[in-house]
C-alpha atoms as a PDB file:
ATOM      1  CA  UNK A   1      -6.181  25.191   5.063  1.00  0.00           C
ATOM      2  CA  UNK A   2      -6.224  21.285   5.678  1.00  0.00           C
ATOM      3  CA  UNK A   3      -2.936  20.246   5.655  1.00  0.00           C
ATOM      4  CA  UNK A   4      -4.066  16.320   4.888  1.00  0.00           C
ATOM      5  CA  UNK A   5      -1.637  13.711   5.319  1.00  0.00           C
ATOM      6  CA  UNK A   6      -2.711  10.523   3.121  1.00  0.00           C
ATOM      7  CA  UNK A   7      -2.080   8.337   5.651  1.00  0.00           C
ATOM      8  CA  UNK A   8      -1.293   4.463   4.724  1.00  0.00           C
ATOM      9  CA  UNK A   9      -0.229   3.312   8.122  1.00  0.00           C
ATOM     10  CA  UNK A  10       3.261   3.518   6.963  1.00  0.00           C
ATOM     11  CA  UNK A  11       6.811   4.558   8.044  1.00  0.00           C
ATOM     12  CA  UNK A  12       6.519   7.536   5.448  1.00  0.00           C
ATOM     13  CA  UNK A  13       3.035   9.042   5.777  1.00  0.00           C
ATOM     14  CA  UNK A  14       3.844   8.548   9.566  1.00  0.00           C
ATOM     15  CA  UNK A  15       7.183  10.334   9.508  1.00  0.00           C
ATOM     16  CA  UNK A  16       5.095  13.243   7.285  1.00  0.00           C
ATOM     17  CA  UNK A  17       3.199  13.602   9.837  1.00  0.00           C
ATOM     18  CA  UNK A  18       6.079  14.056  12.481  1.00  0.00           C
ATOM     19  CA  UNK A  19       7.985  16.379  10.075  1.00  0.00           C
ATOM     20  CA  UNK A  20       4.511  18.558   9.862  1.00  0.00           C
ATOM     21  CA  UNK A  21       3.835  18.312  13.712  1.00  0.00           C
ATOM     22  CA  UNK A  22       6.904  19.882  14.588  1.00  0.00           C
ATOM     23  CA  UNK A  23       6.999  22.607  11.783  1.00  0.00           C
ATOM     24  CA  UNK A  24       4.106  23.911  14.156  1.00  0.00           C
ATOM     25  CA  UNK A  25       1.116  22.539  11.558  1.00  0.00           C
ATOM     26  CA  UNK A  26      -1.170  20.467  12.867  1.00  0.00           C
ATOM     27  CA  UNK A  27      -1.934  17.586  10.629  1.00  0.00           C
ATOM     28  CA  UNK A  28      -5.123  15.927   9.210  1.00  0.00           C
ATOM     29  CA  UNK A  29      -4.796  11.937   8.885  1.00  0.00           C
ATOM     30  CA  UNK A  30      -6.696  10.883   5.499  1.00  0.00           C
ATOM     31  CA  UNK A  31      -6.356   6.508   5.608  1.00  0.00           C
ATOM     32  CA  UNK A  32      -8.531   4.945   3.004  1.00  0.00           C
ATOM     33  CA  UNK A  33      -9.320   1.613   3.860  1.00  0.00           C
ATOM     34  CA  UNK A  34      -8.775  -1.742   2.214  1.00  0.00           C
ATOM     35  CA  UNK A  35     -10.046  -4.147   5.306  1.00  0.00           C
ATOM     36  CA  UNK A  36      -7.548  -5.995   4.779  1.00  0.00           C
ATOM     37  CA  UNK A  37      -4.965  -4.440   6.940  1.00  0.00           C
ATOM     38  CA  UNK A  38      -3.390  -6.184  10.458  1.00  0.00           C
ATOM     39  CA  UNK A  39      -5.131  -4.867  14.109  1.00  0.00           C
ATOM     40  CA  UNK A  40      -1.121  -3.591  14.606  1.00  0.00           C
ATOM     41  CA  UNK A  41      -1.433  -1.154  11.801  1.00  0.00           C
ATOM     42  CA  UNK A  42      -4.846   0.223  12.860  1.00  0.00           C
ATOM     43  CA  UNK A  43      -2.772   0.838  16.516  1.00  0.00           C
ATOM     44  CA  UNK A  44      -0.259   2.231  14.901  1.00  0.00           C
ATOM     45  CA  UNK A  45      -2.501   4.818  13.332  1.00  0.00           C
ATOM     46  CA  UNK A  46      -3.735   5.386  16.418  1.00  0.00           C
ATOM     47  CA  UNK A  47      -0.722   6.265  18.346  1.00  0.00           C
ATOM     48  CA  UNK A  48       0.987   8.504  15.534  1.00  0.00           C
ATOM     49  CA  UNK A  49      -2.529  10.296  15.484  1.00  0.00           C
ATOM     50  CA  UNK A  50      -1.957  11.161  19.282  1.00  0.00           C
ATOM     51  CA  UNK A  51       1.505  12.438  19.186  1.00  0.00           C
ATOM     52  CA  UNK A  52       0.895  14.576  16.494  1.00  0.00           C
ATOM     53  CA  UNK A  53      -2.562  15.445  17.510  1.00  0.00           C
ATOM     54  CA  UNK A  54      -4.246  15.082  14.342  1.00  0.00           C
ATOM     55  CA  UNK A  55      -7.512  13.730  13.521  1.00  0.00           C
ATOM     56  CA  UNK A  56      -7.477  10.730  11.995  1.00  0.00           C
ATOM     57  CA  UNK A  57     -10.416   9.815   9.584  1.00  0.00           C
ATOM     58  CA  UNK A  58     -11.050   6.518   7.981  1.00  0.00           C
ATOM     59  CA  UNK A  59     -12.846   6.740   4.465  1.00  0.00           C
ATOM     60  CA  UNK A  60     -13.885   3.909   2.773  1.00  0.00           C
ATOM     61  CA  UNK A  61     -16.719   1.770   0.383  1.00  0.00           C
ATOM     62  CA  UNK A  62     -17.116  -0.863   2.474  1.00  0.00           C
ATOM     63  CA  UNK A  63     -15.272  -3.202   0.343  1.00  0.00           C
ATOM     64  CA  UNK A  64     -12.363  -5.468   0.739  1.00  0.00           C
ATOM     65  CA  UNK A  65      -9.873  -5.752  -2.174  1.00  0.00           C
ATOM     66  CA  UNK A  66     -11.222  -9.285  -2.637  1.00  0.00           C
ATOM     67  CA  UNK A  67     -15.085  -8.233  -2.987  1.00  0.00           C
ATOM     68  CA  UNK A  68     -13.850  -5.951  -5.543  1.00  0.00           C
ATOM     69  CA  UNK A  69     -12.448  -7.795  -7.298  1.00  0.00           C
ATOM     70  CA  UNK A  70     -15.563 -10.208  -7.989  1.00  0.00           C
ATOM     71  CA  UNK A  71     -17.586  -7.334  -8.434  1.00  0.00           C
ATOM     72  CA  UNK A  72     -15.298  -5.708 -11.372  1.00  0.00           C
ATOM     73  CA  UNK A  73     -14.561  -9.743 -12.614  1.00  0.00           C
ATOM     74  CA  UNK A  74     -11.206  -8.562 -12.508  1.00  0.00           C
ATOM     75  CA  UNK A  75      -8.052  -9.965 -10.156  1.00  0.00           C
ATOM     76  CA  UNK A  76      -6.034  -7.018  -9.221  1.00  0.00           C
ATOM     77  CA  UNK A  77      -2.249  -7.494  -9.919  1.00  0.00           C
ATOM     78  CA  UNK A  78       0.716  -4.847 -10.508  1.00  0.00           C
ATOM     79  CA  UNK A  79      -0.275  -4.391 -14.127  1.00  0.00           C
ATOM     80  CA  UNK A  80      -4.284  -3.872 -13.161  1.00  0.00           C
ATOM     81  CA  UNK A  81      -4.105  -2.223  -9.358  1.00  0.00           C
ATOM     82  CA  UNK A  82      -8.076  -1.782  -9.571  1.00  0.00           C
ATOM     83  CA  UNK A  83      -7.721  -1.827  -5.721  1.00  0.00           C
ATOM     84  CA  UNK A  84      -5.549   0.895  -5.562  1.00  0.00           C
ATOM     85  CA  UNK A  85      -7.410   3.019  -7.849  1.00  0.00           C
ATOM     86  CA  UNK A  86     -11.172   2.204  -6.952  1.00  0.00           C
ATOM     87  CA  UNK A  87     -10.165   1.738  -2.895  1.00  0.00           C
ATOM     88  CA  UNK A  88      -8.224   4.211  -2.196  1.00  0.00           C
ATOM     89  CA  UNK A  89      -7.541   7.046  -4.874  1.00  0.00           C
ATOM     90  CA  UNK A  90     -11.374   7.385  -5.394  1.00  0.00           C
ATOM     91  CA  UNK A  91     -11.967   7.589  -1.446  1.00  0.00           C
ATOM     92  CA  UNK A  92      -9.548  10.489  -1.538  1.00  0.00           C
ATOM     93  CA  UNK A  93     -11.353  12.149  -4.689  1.00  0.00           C
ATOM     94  CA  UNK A  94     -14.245  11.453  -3.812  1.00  0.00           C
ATOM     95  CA  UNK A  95     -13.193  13.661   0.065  1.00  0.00           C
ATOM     96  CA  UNK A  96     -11.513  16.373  -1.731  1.00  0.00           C
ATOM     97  CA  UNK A  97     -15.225  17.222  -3.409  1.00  0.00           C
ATOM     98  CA  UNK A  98     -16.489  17.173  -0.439  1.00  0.00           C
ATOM     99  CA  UNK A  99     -14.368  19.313   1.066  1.00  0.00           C
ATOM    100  CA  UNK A 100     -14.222  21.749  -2.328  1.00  0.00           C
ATOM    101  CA  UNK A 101     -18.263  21.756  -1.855  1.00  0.00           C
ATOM    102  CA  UNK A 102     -17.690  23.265   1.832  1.00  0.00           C
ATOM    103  CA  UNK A 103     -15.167  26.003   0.664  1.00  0.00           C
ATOM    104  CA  UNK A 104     -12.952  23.916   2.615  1.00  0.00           C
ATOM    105  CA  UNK A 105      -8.922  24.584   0.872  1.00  0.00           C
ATOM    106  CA  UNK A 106      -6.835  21.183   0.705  1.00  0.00           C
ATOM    107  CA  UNK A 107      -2.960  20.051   0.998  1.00  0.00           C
ATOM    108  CA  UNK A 108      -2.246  16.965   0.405  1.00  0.00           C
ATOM    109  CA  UNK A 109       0.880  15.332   2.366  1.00  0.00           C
ATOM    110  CA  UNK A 110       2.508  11.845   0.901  1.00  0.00           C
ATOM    111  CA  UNK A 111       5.047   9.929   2.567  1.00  0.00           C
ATOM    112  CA  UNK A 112       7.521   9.310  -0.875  1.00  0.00           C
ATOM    113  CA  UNK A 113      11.312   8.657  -0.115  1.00  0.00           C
ATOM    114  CA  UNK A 114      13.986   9.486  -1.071  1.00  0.00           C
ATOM    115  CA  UNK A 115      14.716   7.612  -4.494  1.00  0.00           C
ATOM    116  CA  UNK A 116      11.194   7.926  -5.346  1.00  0.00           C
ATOM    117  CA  UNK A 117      11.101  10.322  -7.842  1.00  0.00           C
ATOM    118  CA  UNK A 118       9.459   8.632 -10.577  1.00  0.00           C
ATOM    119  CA  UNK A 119       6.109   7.877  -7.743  1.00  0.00           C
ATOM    120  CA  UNK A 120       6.050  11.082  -6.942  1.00  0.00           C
ATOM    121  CA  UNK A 121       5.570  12.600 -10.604  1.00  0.00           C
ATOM    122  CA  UNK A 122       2.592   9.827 -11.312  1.00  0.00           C
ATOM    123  CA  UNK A 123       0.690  11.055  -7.896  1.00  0.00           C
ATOM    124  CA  UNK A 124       1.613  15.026  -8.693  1.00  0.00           C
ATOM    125  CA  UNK A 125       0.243  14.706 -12.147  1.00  0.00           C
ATOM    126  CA  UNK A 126      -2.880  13.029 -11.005  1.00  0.00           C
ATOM    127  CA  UNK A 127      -3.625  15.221  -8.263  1.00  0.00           C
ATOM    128  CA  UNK A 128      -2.645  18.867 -10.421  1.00  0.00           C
ATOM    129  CA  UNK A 129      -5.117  17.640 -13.211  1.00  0.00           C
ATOM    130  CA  UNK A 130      -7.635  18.540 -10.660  1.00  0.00           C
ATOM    131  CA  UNK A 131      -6.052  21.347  -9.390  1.00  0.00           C
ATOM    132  CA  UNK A 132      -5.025  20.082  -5.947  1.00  0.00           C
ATOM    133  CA  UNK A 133      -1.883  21.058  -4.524  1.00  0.00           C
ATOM    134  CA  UNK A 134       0.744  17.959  -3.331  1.00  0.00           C
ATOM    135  CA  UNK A 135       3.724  18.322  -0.910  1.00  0.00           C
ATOM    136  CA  UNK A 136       6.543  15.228  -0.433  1.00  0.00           C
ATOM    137  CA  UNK A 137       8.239  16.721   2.644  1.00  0.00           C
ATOM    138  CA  UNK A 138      10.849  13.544   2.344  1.00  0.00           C
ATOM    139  CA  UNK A 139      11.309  13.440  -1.250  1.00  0.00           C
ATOM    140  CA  UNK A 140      14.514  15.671  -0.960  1.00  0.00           C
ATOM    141  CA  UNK A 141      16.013  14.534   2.221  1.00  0.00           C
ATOM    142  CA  UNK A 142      18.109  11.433   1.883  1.00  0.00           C
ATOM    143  CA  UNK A 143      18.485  10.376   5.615  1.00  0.00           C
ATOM    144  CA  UNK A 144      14.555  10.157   5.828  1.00  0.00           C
ATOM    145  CA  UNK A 145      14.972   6.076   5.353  1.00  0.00           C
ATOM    146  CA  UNK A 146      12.881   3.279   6.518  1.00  0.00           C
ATOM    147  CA  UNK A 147      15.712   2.064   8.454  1.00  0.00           C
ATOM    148  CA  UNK A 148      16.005   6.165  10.542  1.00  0.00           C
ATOM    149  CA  UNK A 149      12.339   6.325  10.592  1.00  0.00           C
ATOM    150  CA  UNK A 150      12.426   3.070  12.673  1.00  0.00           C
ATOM    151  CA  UNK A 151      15.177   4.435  14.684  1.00  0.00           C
ATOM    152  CA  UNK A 152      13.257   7.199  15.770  1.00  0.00           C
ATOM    153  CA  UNK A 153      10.365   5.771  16.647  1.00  0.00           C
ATOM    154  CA  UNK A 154      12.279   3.275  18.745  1.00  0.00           C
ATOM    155  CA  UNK A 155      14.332   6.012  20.395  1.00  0.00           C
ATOM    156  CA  UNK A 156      10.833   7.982  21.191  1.00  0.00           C
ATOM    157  CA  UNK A 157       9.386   3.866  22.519  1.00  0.00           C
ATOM    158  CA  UNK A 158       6.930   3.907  19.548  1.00  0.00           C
ATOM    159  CA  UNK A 159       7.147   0.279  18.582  1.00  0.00           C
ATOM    160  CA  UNK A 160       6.539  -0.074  14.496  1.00  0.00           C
ATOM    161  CA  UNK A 161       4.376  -2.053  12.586  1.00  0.00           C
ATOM    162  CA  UNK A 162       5.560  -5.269  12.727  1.00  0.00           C
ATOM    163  CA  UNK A 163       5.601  -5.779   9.080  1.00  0.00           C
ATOM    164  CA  UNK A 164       8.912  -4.041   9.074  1.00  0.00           C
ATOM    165  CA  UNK A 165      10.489  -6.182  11.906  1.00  0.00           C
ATOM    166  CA  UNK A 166       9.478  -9.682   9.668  1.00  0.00           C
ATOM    167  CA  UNK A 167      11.523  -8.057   6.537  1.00  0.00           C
ATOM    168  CA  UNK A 168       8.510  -6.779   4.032  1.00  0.00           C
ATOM    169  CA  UNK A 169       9.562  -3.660   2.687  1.00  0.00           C
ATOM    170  CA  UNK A 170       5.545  -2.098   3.405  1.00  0.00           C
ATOM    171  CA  UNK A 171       2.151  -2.392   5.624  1.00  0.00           C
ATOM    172  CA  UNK A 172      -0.148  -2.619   2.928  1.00  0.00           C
ATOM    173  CA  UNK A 173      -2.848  -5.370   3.006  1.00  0.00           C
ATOM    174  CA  UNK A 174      -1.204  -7.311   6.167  1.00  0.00           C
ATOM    175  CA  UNK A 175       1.905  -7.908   3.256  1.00  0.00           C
ATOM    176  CA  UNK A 176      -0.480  -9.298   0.356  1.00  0.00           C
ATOM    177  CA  UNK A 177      -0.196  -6.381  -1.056  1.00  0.00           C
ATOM    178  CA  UNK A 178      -1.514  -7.627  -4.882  1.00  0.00           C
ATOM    179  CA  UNK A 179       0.785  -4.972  -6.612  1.00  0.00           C
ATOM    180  CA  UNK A 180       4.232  -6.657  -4.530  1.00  0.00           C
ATOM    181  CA  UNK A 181       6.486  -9.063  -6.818  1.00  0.00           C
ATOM    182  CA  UNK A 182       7.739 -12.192  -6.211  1.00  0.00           C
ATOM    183  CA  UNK A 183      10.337 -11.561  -3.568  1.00  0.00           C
ATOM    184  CA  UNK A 184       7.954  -9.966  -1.148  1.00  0.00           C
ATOM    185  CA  UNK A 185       5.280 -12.983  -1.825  1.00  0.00           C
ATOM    186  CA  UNK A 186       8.590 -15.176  -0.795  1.00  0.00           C
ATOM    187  CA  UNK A 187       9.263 -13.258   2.413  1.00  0.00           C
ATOM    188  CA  UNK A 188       5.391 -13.172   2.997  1.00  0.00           C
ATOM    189  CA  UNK A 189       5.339 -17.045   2.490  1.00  0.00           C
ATOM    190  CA  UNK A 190       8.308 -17.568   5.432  1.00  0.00           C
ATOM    191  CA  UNK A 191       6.948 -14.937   7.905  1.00  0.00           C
ATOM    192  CA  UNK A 192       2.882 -14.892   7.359  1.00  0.00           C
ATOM    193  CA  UNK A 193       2.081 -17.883   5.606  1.00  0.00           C
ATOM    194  CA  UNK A 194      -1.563 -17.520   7.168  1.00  0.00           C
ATOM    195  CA  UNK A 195      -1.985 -14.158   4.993  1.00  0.00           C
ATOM    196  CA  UNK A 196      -0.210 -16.031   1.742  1.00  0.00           C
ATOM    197  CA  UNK A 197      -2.401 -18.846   1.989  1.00  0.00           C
ATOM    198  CA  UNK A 198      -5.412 -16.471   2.158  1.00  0.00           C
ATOM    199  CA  UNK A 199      -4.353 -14.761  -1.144  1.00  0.00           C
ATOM    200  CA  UNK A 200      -3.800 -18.094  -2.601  1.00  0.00           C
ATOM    201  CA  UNK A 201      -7.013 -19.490  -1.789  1.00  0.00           C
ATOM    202  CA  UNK A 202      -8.791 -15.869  -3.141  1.00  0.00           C
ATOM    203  CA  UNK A 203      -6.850 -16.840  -6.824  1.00  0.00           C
ATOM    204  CA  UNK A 204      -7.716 -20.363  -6.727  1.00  0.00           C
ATOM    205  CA  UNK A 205     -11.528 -19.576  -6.087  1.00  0.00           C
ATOM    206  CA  UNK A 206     -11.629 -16.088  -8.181  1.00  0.00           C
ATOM    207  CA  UNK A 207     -10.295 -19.100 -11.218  1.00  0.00           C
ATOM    208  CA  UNK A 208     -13.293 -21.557 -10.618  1.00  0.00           C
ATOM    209  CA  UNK A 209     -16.124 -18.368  -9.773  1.00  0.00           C
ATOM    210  CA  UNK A 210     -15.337 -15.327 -11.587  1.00  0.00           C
ATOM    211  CA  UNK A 211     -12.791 -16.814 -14.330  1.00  0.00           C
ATOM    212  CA  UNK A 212     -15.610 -18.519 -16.717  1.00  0.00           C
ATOM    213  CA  UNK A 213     -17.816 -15.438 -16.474  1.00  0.00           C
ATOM    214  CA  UNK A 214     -14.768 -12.533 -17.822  1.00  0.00           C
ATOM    215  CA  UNK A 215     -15.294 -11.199 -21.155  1.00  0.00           C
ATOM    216  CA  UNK A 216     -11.857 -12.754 -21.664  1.00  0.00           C
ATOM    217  CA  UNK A 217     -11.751 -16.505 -19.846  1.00  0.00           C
ATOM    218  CA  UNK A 218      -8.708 -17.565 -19.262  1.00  0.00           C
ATOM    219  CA  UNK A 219      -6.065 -18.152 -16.013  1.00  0.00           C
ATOM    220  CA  UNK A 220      -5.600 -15.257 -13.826  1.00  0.00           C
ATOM    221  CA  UNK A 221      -3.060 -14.765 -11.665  1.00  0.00           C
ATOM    222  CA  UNK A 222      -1.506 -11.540  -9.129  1.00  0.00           C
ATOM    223  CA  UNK A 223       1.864 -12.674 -10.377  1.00  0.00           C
ATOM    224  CA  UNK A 224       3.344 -12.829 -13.630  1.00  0.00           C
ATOM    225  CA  UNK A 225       6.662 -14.778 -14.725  1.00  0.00           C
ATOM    226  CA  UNK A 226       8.384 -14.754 -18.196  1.00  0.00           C
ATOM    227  CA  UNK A 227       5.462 -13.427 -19.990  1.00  0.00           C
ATOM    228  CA  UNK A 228       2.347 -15.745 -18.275  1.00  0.00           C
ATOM    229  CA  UNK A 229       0.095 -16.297 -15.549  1.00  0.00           C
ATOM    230  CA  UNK A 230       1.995 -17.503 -12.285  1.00  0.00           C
ATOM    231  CA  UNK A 231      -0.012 -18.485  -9.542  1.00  0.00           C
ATOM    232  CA  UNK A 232       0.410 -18.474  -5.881  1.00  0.00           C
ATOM    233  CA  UNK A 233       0.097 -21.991  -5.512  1.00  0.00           C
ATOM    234  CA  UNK A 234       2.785 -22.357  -8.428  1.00  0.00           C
ATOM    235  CA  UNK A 235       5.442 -20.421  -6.665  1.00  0.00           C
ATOM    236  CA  UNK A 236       4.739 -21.881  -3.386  1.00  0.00           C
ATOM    237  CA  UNK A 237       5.457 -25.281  -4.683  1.00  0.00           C
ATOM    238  CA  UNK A 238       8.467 -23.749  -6.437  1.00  0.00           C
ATOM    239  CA  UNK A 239      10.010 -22.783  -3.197  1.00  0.00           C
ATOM    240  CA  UNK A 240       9.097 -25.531  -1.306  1.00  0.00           C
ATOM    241  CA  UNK A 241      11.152 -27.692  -3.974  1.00  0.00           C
ATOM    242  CA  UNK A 242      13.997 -26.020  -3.353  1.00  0.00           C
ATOM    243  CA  UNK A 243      14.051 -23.045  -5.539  1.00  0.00           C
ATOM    244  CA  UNK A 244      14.527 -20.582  -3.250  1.00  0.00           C
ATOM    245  CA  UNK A 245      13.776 -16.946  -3.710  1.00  0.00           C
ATOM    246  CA  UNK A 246      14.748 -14.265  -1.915  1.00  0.00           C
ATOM    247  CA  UNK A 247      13.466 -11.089  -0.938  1.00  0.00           C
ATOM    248  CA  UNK A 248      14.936  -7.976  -3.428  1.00  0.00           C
ATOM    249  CA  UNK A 249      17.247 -10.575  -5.723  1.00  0.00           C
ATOM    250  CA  UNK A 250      16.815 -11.785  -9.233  1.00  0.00           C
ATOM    251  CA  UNK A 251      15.716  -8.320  -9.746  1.00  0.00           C
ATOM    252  CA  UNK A 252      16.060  -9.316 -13.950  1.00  0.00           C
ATOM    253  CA  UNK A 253      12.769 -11.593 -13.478  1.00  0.00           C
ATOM    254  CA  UNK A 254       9.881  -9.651 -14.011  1.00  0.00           C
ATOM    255  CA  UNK A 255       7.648  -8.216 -11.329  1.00  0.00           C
ATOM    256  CA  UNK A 256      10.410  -9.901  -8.929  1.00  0.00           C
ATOM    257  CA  UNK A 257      11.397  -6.651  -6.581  1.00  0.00           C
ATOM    258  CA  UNK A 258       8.425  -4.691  -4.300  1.00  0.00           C
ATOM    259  CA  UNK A 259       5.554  -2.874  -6.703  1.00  0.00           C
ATOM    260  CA  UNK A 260       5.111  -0.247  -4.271  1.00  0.00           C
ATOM    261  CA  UNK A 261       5.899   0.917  -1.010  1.00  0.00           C
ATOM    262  CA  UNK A 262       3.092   2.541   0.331  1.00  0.00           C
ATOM    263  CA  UNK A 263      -0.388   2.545  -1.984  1.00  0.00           C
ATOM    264  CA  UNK A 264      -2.065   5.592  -2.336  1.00  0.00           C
END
């Protein structure tokens, strides 16, 4: 048995792989790639791998989100998460046939929270259709929090990704994660405004390219406010007149809060 660990770089799917480790199994580490994560996650990986002494595999298509997205003429968002699906959910299909073609049996691990119900049920359903059997080891144990997970690590000098210490809730895509809402994209503006600027630039130029060519032209946008296309650039210039937003509040505003903690 493969006791697989789908492995985001994240507090969870690291903890997972703690909880496993000293439950005497020793785990396999399953990331999926986007390319568009920070160096610090990838060293992350790295060091959880060696303290649990798992291998750590890297699957991918060679695509970034971005490339993706031109190729599909489609600009992922919260409502569309092509990325998620195509990037990482296929990469982990497309593994589990090749392990069913070896004879090789499967567990998948996931890093869900506590309070995460809901998550959980989408993944289990998806993965039971194909008759591949999930575990949540943290689902049902309330102190397994982001805050205790980072406790830990600091108390065992395992320093975190540093996503967590700037105040994003995830390490997906270096923060610009396309499925976050907008008080993540506010927090990502104040503490990486190189990786905001990047996602800004990808909508602007996925408008004038890929835009005219859609079966339906039109503005797209990752965001979405009171029923339309918000852009990046458009909420930028919102906050930077003064209407500030903050990370987790006006939680009645559409797509405001976090999408998704760790994509998988």
């Amino acid at each position: 048995m493969l006791h697989t660990i789908l492995f985001s770089g994240g507090l969870g799917s690291a903890y997972v792989a703690e909880f496993l480790r000293n439950q005497g199994i020793q785990p396999l580490l399953l990331h999926t790639d986007t390319h568009w994560e920070t160096p610090d996650t990838y060293r992350f990986m790295e060091v959880v791998s060696e303290r649990v002494e798992g291998k750590l595999i890297y699957r991918s298509d060679g695509r970034t989100p971005e490339q993706l997205f031109w190729d599909q003429h489609l600009l992922g968002n919260n409502r569309m998460p092509i990325c998620s699906h195509m990037l990482k959910t296929n990469q982990t299909m497309l593994w589990l046939k090749e392990m069913q073609s070896l004879g090789q049996a499967v567990t998948l691990y996931f890093g869900i929270l506590s309070g995460e119900q809901c998550r959980a049920k989408r993944i289990q359903s998806r993965y039971e259709a194909i008759g591949q059997t999930v575990r949540f080891p943290l689902l049902d144990i309330p102190a397994a929090t982001t805050e205790i997970i980072r406790e830990f690590y600091r108390i065992q000098g395992v320093m975190t990704p540093d996503a967590y210490d700037i105040g994003l809730g995830h390490n997906n895509c270096s923060g610009g994660c396309v499925r976050a809402g907008l008080g993540h994209w506010a927090q990502l503006l104040r503490c990486r405004p190189q990786v905001y600027a990047a996602r800004e630039d990808m909508e602007r130029r996925f408008n004038l390219e890929v835009a005219p060519k859609c079966k339906r032209p039109g503005v797209y946008s990752i965001l979405k406010r009171y029923g339309r296309a918000y852009s990046l650039r458009e909420f930028r210039e919102s906050i930077g007149a003064g209407n500030e937003l903050r990370y987790g509040e006006d939680v009645s505003v559409p797509n405001v809060g976090m999408a998704c903690i760790e994509c998988e």
